[in-house]
Protein backbone atom coordinates (compact mmCIF):
# COMPACT_ATOMS: atom_id res chain seq x y z
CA UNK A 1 41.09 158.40 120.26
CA UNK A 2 42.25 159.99 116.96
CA UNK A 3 45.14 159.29 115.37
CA UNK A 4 47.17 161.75 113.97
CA UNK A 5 48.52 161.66 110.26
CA UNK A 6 51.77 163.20 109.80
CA UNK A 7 53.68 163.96 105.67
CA UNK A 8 57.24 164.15 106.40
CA UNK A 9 57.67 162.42 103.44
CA UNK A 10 55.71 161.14 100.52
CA UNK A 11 54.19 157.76 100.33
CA UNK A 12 55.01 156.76 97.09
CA UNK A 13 58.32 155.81 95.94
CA UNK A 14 58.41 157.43 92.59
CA UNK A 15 58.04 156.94 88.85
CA UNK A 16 60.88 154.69 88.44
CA UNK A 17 59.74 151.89 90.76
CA UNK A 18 57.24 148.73 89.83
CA UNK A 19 54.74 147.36 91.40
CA UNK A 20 53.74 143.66 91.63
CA UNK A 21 51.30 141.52 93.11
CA UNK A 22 52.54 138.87 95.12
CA UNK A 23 51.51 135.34 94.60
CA UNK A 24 50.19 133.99 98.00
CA UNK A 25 47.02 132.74 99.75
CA UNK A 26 44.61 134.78 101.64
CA UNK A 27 45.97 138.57 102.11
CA UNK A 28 47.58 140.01 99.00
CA UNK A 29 50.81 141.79 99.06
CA UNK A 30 52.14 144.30 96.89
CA UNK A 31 56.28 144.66 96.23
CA UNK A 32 56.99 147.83 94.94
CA UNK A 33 61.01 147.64 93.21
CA UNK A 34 63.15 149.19 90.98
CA UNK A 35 65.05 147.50 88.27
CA UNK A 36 68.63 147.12 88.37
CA UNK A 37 68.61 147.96 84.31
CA UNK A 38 72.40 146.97 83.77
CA UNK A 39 71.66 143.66 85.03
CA UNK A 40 68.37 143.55 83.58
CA UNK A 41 69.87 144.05 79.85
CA UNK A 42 72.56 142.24 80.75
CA UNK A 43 70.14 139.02 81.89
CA UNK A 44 67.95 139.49 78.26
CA UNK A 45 71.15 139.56 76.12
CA UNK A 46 72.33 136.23 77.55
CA UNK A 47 68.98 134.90 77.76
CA UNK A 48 69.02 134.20 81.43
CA UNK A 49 65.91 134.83 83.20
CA UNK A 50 65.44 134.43 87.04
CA UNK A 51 67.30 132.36 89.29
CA UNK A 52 65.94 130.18 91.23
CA UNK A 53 67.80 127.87 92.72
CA UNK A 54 68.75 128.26 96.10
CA UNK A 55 71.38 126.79 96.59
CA UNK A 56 73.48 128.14 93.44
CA UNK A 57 72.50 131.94 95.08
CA UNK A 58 74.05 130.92 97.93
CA UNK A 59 77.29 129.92 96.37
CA UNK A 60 76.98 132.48 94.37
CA UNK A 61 77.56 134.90 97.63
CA UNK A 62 81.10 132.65 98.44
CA UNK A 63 82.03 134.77 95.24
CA UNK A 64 82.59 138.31 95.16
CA UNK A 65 80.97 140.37 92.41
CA UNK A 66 82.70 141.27 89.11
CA UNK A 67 86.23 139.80 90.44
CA UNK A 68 88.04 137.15 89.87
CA UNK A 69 88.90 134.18 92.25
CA UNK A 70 91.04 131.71 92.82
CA UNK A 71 88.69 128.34 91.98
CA UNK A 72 90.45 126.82 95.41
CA UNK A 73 90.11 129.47 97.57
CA UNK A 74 85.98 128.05 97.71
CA UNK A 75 85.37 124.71 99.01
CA UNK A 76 84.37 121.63 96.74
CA UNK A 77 80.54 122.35 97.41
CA UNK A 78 80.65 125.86 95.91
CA UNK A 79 82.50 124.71 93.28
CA UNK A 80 80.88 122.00 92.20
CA UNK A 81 77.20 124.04 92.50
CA UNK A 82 79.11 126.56 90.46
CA UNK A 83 80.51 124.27 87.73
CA UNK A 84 76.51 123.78 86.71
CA UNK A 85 75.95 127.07 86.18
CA UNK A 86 75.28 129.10 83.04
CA UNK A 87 78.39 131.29 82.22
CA UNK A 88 76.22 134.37 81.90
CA UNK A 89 75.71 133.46 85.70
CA UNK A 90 79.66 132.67 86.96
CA UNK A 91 81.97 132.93 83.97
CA UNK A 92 84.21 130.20 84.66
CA UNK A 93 88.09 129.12 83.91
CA UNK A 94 90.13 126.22 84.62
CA UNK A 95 91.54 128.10 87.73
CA UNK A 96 89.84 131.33 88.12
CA UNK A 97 86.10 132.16 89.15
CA UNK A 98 84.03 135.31 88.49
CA UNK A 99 80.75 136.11 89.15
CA UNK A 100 78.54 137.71 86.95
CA UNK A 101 75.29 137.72 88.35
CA UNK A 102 73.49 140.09 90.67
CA UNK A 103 70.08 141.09 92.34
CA UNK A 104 68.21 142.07 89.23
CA UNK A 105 65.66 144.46 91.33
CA UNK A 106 65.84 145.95 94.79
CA UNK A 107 63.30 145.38 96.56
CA UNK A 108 61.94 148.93 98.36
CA UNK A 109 58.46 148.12 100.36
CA UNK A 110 56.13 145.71 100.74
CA UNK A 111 52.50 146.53 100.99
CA UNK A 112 49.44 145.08 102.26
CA UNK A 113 46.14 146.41 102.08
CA UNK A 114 43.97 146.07 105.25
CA UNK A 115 40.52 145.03 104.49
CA UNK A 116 38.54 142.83 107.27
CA UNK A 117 41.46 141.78 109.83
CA UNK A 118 44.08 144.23 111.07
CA UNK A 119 45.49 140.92 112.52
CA UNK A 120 45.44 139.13 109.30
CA UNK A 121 47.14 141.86 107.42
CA UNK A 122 49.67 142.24 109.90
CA UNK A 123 50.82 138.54 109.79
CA UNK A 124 51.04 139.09 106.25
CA UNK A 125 53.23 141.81 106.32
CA UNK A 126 55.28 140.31 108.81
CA UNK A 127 56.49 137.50 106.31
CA UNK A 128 58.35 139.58 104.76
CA UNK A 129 60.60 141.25 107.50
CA UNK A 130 64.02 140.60 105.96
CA UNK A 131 63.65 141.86 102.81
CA UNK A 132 62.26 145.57 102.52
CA UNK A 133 60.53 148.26 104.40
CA UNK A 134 56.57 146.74 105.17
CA UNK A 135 53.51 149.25 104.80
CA UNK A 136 49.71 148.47 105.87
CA UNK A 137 47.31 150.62 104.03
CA UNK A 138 44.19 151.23 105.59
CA UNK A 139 41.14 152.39 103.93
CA UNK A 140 39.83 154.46 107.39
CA UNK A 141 42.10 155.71 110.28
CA UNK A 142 43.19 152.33 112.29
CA UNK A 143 42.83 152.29 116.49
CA UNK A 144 45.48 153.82 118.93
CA UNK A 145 46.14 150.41 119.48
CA UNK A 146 46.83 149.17 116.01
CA UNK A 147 49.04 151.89 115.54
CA UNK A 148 50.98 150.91 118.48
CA UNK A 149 51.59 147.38 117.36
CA UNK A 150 53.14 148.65 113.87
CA UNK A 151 54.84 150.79 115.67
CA UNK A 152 56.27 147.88 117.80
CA UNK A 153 57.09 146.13 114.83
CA UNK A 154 58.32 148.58 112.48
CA UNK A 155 55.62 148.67 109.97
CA UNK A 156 54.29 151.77 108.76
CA UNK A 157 50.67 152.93 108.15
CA UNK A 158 49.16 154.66 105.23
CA UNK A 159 45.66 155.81 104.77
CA UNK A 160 44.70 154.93 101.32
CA UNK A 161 44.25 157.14 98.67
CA UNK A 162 45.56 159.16 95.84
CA UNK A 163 48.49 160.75 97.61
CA UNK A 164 48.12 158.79 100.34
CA UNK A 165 48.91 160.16 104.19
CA UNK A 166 51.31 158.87 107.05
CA UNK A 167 49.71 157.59 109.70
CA UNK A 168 53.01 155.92 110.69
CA UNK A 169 56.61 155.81 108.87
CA UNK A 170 58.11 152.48 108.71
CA UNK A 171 61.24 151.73 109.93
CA UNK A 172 63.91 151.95 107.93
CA UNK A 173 65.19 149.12 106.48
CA UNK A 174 68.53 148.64 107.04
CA UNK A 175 70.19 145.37 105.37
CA UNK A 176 71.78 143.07 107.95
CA UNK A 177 73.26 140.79 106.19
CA UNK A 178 73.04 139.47 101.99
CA UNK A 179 71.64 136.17 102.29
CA UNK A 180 70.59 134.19 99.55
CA UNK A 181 66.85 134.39 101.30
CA UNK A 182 67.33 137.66 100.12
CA UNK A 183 68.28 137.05 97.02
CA UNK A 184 66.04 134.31 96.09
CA UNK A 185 63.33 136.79 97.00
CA UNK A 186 64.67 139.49 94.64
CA UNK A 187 65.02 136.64 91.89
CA UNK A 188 61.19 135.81 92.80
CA UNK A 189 60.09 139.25 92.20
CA UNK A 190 62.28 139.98 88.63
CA UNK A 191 60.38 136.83 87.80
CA UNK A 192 57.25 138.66 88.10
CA UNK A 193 58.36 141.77 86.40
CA UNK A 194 59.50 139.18 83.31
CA UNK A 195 56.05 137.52 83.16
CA UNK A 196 54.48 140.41 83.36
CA UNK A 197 55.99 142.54 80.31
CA UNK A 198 56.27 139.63 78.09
């Protein structure tokens, strides 16, 4: 059965987003971002690179961004997770809280490229549900069947190419919550981006 290819809208995200390879065995993925510049320059000034840790990101959310706090309105755990941080991260008084740091790049789809498996590429694309829209390209037109299980999952399907053509849209990706998941996988991808242009 053929599979129709629709062009609603373009496939690629425009000039101002990256792309980067993701680390991983087996099936390669492909996160495709844009730079939050401000915090970028902001990062490079202070000499503060990616963040890592997770458990600093995650106190890091008990704090809301660019405002001050009361240093007891947290409990004991942020604080004391905070009190190791760099000030370019949390600037810090005796009292008062304030937290500096933010996702350095947004995250705006993940591909993978289908080569042997459909399954294996789906898995793959799968991992990364909670953090962006998720795209299989395929190099010929997949099965009815295929296309129903992205569908079911809310991946889209490309056919590969220079402009590339819609087999399926993705879902949109809709943030549920800001977790530091999230975050640490923002952090993982500006690390990327700084290996890569050094």
């Amino acid at each position: 059965m053929d599979v129709a290819v629709s062009s609603t809208r373009q496939v690629g995200l425009g000039e101002e987003t990256y792309a980067r390879h993701l680390p991983g065995s087996g099936v390669g993925a492909v996160a495709h971002y844009l730079l939050d510049r401000r915090e970028h320059e902001r990062r490079q000034l202070a000499e503060l690179g990616s963040l890592d840790d997770l458990a600093a990101l995650d106190a890091m959310l008990e704090l809301p961004e660019e405002a001050d706090i009361s240093r007891e309105s947290v409990s004991g755990r942020v604080q004391r997770i905070v009190a190791r941080l760099p000030e370019s991260a949390v600037s810090q008084s005796e009292d008062r809280l304030r937290r500096l740091a933010r996702h350095p790049v947004r995250v705006e789809r993940i591909t993978v490229a289908v080569r042997r498996s459909w399954t294996a590429a789906l898995q793959r694309v799968l991992e990364f549900s909670q953090f962006a829209e998720r795209v299989l390209v395929c190099t010929s037109s997949p099965t009815h069947e295929q296309v129903l299980e992205a569908s079911y999952n809310g991946v889209g399907v490309a056919l590969e190419g220079d402009d590339g053509n819609w087999v399926l849209e993705p879902d949109a990706f809709v943030v549920q919550q800001h977790s530091a998941a999230r975050w640490a996988f923002a952090e993982r991808v500006y690390a990327l981006h700084l290996s890569c242009s050094n």
